[in-house]
N, C-alpha and C. Protein backbone atom coordinates (compact mmCIF):
# COMPACT_ATOMS: atom_id res chain seq x y z
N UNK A 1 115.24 82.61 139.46
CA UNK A 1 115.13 81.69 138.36
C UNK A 1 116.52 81.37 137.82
N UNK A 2 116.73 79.93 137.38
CA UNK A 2 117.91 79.57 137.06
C UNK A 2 118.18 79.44 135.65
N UNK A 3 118.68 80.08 134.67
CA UNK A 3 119.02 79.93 133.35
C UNK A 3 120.19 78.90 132.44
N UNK A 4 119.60 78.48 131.55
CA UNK A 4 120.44 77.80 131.22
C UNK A 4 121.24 78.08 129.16
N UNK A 5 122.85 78.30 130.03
CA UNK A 5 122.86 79.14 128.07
C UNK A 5 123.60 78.16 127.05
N UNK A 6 122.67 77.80 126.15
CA UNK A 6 123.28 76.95 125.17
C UNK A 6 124.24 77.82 124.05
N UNK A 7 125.24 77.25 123.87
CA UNK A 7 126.29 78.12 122.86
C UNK A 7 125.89 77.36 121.74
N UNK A 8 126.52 78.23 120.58
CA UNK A 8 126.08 78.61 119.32
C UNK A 8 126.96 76.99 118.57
N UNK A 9 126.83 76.70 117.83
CA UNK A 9 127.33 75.06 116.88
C UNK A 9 127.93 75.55 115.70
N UNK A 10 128.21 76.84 115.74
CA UNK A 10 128.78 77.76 114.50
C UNK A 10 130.68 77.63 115.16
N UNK A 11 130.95 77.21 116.10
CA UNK A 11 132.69 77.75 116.68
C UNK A 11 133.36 76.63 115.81
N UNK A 12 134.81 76.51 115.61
CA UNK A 12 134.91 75.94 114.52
C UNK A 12 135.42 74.44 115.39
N UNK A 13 135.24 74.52 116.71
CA UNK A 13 136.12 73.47 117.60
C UNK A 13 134.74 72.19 118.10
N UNK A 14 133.47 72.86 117.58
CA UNK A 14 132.16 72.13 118.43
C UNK A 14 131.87 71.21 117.67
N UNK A 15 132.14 70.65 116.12
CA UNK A 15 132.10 69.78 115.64
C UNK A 15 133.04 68.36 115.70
N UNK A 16 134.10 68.51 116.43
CA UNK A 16 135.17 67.67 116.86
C UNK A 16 134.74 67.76 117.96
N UNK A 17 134.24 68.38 118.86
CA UNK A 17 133.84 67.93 120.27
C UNK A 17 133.24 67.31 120.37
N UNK A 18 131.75 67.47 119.90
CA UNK A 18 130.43 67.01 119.77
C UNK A 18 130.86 65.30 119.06
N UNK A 19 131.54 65.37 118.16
CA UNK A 19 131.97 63.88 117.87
C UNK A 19 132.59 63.04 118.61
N UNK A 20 133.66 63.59 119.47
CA UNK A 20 134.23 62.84 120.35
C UNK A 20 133.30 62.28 121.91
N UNK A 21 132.50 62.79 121.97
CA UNK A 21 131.53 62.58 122.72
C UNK A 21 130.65 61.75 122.90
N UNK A 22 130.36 61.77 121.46
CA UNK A 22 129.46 60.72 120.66
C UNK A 22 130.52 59.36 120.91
N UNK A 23 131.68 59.46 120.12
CA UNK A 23 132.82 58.05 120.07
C UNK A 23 132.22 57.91 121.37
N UNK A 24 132.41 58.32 122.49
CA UNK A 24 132.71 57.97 123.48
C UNK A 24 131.70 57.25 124.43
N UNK A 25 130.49 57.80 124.18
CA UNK A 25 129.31 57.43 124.67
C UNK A 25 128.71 58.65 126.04
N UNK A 26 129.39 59.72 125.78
CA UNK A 26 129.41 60.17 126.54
C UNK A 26 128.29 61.69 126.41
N UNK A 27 127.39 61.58 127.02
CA UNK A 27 126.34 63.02 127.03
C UNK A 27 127.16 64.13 127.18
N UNK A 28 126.53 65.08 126.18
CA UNK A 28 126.97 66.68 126.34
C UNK A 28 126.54 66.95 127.60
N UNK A 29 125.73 66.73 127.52
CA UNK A 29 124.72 67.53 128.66
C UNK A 29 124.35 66.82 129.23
N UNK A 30 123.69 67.29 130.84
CA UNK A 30 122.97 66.58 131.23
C UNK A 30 122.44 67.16 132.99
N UNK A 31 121.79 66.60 133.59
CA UNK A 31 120.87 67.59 134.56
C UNK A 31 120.89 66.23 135.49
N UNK A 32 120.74 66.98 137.07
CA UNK A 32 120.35 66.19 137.86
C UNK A 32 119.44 66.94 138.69
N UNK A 33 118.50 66.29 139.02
CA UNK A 33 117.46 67.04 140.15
C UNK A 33 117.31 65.72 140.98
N UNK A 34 116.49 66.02 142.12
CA UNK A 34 116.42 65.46 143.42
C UNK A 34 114.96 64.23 143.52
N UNK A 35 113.96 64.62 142.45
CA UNK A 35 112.56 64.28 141.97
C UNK A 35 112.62 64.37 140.73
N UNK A 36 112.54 63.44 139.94
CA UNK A 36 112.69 63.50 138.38
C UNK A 36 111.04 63.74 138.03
N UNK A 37 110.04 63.37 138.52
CA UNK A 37 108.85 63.51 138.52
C UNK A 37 108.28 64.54 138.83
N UNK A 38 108.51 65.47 140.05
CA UNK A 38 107.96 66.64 140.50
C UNK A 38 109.19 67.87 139.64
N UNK A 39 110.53 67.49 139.03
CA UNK A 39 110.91 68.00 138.08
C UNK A 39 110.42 68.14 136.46
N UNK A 40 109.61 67.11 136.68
CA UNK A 40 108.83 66.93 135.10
C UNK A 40 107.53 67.47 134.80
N UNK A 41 106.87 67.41 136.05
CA UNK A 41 105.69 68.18 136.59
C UNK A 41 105.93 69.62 136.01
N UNK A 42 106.43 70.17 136.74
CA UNK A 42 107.17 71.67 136.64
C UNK A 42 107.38 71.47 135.48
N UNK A 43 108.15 71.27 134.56
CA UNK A 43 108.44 71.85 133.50
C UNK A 43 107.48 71.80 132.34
N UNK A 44 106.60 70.88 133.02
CA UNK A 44 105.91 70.30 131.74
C UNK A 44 104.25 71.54 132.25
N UNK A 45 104.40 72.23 133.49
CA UNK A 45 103.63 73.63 133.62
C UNK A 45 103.88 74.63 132.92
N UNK A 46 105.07 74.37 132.66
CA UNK A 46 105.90 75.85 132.06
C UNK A 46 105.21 76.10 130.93
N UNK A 47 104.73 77.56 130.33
CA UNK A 47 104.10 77.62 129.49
C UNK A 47 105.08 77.79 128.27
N UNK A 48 105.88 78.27 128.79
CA UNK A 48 107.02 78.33 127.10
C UNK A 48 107.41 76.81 126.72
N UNK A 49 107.05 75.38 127.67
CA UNK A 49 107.99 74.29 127.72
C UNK A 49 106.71 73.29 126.70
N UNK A 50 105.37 74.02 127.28
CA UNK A 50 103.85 73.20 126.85
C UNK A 50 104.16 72.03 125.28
N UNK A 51 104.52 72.81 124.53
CA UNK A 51 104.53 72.63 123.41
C UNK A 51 106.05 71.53 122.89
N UNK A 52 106.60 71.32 123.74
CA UNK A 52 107.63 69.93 123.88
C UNK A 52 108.00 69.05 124.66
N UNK A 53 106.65 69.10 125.89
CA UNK A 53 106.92 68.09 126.62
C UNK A 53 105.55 67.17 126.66
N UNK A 54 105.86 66.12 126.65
CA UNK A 54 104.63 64.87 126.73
C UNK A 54 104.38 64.41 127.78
């Protein structure tokens, strides 16, 4: 299983990041899979995921 670790929005440098990002148009984040559909499938099985995906 593959984990994914989100850091904390408390560091004192993530509020100037997170903005410049924004200026920019540019995603923090972001994911690529191979099937966006049979990726959505799956997650949207996941029982911890049930409750935020539509």
């Amino acid at each position: 299983m593959d984990l994914i670790r989100l850091e904390s929005s408390g560091h004192h440098a993530v509020k100037p990041y997170k903005t410049a990002l924004v200026k920019d148009g540019t995603p923090a984040t972001s994911f690529a899979v191979g099937d966006v559909r049979t990726e959505f499938g799956r997650l949207r099985a996941c029982p911890a995921a049930r409750n935020g995906l539509r």
